[in-house]
Structures are given as structure tokens and as C-alpha cells.
C-alpha atoms as a PDB file:
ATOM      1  CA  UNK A   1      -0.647  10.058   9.868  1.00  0.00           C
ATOM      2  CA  UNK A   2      -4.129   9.451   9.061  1.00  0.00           C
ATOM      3  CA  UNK A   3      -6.813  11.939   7.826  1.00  0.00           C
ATOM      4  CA  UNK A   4     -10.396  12.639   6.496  1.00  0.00           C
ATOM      5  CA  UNK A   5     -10.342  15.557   4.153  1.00  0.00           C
ATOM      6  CA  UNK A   6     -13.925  14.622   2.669  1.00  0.00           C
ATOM      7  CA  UNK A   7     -16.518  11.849   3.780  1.00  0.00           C
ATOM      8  CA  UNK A   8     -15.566   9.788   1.060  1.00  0.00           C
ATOM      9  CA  UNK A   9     -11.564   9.902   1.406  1.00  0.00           C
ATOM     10  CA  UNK A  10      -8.816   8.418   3.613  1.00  0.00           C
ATOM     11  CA  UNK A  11      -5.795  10.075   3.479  1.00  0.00           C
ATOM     12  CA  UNK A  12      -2.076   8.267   5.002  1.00  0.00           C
ATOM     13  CA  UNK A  13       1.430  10.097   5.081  1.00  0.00           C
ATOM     14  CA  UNK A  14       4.447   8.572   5.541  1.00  0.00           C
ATOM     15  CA  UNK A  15       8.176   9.961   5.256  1.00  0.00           C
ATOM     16  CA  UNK A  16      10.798   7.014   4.610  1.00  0.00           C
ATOM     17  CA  UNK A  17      14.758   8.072   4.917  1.00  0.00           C
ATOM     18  CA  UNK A  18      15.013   6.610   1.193  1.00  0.00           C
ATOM     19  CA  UNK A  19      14.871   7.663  -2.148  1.00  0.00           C
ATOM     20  CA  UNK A  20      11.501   7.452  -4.018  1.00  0.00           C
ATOM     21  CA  UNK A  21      12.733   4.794  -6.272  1.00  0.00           C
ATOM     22  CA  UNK A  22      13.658   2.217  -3.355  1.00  0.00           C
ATOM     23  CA  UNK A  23       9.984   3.064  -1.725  1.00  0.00           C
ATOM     24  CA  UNK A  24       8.308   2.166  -5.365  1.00  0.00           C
ATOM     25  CA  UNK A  25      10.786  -1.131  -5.319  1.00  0.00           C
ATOM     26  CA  UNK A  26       9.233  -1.600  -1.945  1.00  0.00           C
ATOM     27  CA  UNK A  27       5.946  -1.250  -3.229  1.00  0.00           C
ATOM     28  CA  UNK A  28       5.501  -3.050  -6.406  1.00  0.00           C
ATOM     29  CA  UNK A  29       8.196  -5.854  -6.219  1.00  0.00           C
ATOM     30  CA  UNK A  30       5.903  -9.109  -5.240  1.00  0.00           C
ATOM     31  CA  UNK A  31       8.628 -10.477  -3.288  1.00  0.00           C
ATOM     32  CA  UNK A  32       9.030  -7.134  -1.246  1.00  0.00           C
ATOM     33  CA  UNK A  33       5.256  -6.765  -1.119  1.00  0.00           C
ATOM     34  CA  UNK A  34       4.768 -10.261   0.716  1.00  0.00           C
ATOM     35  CA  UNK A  35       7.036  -9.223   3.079  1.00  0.00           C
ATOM     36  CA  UNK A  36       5.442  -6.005   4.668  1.00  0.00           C
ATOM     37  CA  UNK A  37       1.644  -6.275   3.302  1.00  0.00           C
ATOM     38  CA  UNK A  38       0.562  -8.303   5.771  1.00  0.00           C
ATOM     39  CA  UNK A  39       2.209  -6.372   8.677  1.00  0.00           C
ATOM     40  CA  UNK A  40       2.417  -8.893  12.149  1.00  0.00           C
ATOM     41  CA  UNK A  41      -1.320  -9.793  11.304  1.00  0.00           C
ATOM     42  CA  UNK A  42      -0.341 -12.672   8.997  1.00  0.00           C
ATOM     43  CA  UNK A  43       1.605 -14.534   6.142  1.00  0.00           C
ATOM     44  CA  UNK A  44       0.949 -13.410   2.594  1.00  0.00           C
ATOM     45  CA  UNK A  45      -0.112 -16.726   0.626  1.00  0.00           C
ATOM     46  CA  UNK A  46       0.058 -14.781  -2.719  1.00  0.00           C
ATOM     47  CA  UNK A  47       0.786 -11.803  -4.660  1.00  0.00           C
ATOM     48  CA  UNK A  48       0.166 -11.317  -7.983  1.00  0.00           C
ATOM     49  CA  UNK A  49       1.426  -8.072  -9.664  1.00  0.00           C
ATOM     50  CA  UNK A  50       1.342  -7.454 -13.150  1.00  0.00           C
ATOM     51  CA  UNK A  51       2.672  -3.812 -13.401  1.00  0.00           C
ATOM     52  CA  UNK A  52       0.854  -1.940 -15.931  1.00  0.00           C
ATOM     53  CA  UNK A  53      -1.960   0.032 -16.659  1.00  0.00           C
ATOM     54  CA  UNK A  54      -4.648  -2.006 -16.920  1.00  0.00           C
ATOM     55  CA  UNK A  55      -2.855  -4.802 -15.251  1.00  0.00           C
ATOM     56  CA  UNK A  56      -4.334  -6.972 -12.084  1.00  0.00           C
ATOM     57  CA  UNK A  57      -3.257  -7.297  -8.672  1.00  0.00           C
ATOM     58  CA  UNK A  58      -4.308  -9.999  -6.130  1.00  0.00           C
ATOM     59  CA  UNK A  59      -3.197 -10.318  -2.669  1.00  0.00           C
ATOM     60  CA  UNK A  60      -4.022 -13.036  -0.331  1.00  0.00           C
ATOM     61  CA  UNK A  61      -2.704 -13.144   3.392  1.00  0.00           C
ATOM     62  CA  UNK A  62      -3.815 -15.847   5.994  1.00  0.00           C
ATOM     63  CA  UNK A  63      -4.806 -13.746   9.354  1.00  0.00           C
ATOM     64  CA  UNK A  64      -4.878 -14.309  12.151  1.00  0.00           C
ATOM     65  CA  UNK A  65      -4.431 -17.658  14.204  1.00  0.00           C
ATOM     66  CA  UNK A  66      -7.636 -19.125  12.763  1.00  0.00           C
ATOM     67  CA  UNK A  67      -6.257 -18.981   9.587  1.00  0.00           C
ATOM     68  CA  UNK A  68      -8.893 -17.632   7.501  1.00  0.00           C
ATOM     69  CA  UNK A  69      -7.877 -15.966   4.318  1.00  0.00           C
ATOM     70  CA  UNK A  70      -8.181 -12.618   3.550  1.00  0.00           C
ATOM     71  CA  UNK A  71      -8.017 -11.220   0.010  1.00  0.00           C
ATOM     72  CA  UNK A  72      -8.057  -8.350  -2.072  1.00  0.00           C
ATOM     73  CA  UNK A  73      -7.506  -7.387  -5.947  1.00  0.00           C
ATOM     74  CA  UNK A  74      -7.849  -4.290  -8.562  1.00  0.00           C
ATOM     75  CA  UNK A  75      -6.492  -3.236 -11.640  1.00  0.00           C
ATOM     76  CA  UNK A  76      -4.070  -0.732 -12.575  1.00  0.00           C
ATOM     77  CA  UNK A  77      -5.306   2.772 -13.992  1.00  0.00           C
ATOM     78  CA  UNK A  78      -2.285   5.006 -13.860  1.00  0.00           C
ATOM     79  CA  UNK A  79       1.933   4.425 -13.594  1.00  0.00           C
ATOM     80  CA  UNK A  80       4.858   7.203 -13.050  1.00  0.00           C
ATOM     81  CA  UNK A  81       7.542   5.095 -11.883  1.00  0.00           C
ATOM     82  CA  UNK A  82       8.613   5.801  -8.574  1.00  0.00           C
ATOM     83  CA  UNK A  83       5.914   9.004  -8.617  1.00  0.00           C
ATOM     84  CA  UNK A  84       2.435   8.027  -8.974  1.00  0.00           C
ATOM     85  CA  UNK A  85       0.399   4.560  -8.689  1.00  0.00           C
ATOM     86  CA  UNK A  86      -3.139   4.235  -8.946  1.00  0.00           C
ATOM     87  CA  UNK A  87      -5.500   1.474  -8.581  1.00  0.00           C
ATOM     88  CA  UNK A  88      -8.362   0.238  -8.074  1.00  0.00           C
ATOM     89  CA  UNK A  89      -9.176  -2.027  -4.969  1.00  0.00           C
ATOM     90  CA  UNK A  90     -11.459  -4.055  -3.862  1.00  0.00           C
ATOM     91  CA  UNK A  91     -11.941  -6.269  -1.148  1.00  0.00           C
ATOM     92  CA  UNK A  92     -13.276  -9.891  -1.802  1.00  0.00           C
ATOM     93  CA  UNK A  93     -14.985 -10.464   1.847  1.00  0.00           C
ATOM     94  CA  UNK A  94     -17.623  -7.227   1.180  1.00  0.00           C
ATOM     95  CA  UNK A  95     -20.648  -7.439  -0.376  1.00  0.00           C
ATOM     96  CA  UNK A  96     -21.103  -6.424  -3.900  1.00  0.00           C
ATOM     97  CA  UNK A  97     -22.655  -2.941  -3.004  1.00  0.00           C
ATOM     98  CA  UNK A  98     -19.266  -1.341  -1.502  1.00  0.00           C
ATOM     99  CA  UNK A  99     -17.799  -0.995  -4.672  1.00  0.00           C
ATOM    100  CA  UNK A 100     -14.618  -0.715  -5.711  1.00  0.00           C
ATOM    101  CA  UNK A 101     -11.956   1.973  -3.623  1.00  0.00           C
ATOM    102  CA  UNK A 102      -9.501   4.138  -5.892  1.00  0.00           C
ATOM    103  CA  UNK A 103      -6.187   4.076  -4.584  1.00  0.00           C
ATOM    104  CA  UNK A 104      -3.839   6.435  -5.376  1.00  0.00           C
ATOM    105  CA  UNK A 105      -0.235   6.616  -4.022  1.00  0.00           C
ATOM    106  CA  UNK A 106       2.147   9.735  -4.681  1.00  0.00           C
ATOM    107  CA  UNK A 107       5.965   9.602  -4.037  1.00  0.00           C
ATOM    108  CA  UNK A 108       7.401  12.888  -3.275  1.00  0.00           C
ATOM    109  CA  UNK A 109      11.181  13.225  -3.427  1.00  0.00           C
ATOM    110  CA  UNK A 110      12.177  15.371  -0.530  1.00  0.00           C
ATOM    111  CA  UNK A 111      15.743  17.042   0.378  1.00  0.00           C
ATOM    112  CA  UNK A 112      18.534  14.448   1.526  1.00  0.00           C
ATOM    113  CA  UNK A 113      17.196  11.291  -0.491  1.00  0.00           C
ATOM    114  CA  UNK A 114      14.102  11.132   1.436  1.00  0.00           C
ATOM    115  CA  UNK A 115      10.553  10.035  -0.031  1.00  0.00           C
ATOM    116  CA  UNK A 116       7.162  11.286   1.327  1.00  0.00           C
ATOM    117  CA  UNK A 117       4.788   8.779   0.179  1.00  0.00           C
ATOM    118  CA  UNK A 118       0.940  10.162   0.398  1.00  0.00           C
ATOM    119  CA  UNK A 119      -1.653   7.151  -0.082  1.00  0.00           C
ATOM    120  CA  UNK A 120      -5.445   8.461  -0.815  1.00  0.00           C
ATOM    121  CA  UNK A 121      -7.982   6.109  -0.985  1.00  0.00           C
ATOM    122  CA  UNK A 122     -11.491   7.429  -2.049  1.00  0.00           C
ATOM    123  CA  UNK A 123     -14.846   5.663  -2.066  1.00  0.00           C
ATOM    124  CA  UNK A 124     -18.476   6.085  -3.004  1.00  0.00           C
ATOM    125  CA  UNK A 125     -19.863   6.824   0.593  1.00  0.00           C
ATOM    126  CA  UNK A 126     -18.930   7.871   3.920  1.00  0.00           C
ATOM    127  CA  UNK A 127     -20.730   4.786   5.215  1.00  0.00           C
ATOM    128  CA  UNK A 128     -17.725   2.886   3.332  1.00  0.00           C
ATOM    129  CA  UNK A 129     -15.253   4.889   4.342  1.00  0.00           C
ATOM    130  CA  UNK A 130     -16.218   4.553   8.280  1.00  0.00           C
ATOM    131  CA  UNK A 131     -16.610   0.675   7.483  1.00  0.00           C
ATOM    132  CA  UNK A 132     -12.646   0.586   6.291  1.00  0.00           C
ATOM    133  CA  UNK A 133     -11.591   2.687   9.357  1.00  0.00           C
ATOM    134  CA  UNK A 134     -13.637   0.613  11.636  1.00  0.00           C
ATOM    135  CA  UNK A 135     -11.479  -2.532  10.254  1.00  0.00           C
ATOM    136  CA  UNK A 136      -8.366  -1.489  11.929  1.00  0.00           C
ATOM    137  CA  UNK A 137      -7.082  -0.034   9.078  1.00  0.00           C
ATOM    138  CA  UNK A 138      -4.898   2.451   9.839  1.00  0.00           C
ATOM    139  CA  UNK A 139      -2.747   0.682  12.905  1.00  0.00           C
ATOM    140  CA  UNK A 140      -2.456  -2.265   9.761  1.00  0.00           C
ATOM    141  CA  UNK A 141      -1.333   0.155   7.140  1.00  0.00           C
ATOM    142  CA  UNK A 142       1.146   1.456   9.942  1.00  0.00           C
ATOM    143  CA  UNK A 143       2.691  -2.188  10.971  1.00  0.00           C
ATOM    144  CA  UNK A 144       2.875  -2.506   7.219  1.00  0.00           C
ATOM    145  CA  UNK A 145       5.007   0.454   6.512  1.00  0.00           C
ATOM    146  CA  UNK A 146       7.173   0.191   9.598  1.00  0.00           C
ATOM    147  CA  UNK A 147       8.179  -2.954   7.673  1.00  0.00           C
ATOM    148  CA  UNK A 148       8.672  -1.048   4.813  1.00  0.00           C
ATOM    149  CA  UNK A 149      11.190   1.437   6.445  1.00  0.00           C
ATOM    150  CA  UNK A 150      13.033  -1.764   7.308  1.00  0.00           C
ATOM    151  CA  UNK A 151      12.826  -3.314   3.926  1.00  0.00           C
ATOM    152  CA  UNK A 152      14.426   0.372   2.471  1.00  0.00           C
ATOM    153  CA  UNK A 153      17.161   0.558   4.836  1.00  0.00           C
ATOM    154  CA  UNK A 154      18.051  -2.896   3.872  1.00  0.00           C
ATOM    155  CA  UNK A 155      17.782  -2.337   0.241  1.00  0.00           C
ATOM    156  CA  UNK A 156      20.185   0.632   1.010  1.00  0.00           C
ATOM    157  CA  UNK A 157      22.447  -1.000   3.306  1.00  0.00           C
ATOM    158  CA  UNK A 158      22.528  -4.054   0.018  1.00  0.00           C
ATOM    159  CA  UNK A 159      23.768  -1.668  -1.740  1.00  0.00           C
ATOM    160  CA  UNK A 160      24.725   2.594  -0.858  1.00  0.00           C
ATOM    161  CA  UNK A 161      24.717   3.749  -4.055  1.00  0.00           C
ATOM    162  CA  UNK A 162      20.699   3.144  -4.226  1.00  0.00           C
ATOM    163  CA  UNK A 163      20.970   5.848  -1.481  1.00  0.00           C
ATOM    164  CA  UNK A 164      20.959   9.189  -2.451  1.00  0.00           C
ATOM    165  CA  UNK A 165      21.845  11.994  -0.175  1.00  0.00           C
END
């Protein structure tokens, strides 16, 4: 579920039937990552995590059938394993005046091994706010995290004590 709260935030919810530990595995492991980032809109061509706080991240997918790249980065600002991630992003397509978005990404334990995951990303304007929803953001985020509630029942199925209940 998508939201606006203010004119300079994006808000996404999404429940997974996993444990907030197998949705941070999901969401940090580069191997993982590859799989569901892209969602059916491409391959990833790389992902480069390095997991702490100030620590980079690049991802590059080829979209489309054209085959044009598409790539973002950021850095790390803040880590709670399997609770809180956030970091900066920015996309390497806009111009230099859209800045950089903050990204942050909460993992709420729920009852029965469940995982609410709540991803806010806030920017400097509405103006770049509207531009990232006009991209087709949202139906991409949710092709990529359909993939993700694959990639945890998988994980779970791999092995049932990673499930919690």
C-alpha cells in the first residue's frame, strides 16, 4: 500500500508471512537482492552491498528489451539488524538538482512470525516526489516484493526452523 503523508514523502507497507530476520536476509543479501530488485522489468547486472554505516550500495539492472541500464547508489546512515535500515539513494539517470532521497525501511515483528516492513522515502520537494511516482514506482516496488514473499517462503521452506510461529 502506497501513501503520501507529506509532499515530500512516499510511504509503502508490506506484511510478509516471515520473520523479520528472513525479510532483512531478503533485503541486504546481494545474491537475494538481484533476484527480486529488478521485479519482471529486468536482470540485475550488479549489486554491490557493503553493509555498514557509512557503507555504499550500487545497483544496476538492464530494463527493458532495449537494454538500457538503469542504476542507482547511496550510502548507509543507520543499521538495526533485521529492524531498521536507512540510506541514502540516488538515482544516476536524474539531473544533479534532485538530490539525494533518504530511505528508511522499518521491520516490525508482528504476532505468528510475521514481519510488517514500512519503507519511507523522503525528498527535498514535492516536484521530486511526483517525478518518482510518475516513474511507475509503486507497481515496480510491488513486482519486487511479490518476489520477495517468494524468496521468504523459500528461505523458510530451506529450512523451518528460520520460521517462527
Amino acid at each position: 500500500m502506497l501513501t503520501l503523508p507529506t509532499d515530500t514523502e512516499i510511504v509503502m507497507t508490506r506484511e510478509f508471512d516471515a520473520p523479520p530476520e528472513l525479510v532483512w536476509k531478503a533485503w541486504t543479501t546481494p545474491e537475494l537482492v538481484s533476484r527480486w530488485w529488478p521485479g519482471k522489468r529486468g536482470t540485475m547486472k550488479r549489486c554491490e552491498i557493503d553493509l555498514r554505516v557509512g557503507g555504499a550500495w550500487r545497483y544496476v539492472m538492464e530494463a527493458g528489451e532495449g537494454g538500457f541500464e538503469v542504476a542507482f547508489h547511496g550510502e548507509y546512515q543507520e543499521i538495526d539488524e533485521a529492524v531498521r535500515l536507512v540510506n541514502t539513494e540516488v538515482y544516476e539517470g536524474a539531473p544533479p538538482e534532485a538530490g539525494a532521497a533518504l530511505n528508511t525501511n522499518v521491520f516490525e515483528a508482528l504476532e505468528g512470525g510475521r514481519t510488517r516492513l514500512t519503507m519511507t522515502t523522503s525528498v527535498d520537494s514535492k516536484e521530486i516526489r511526483d517525478m518518482i511516482i510518475g516513474t511507475g514506482m509503486e507497481s515496480g516496488a510491488q513486482e519486487g516484493l511479490d518476489i520477495i514473499d517468494e524468496l521468504v517462503a523459500e528461505l523458510t521452506a530451506a529450512d523451518p526452523a528460520n520460521a517462527t510461529t
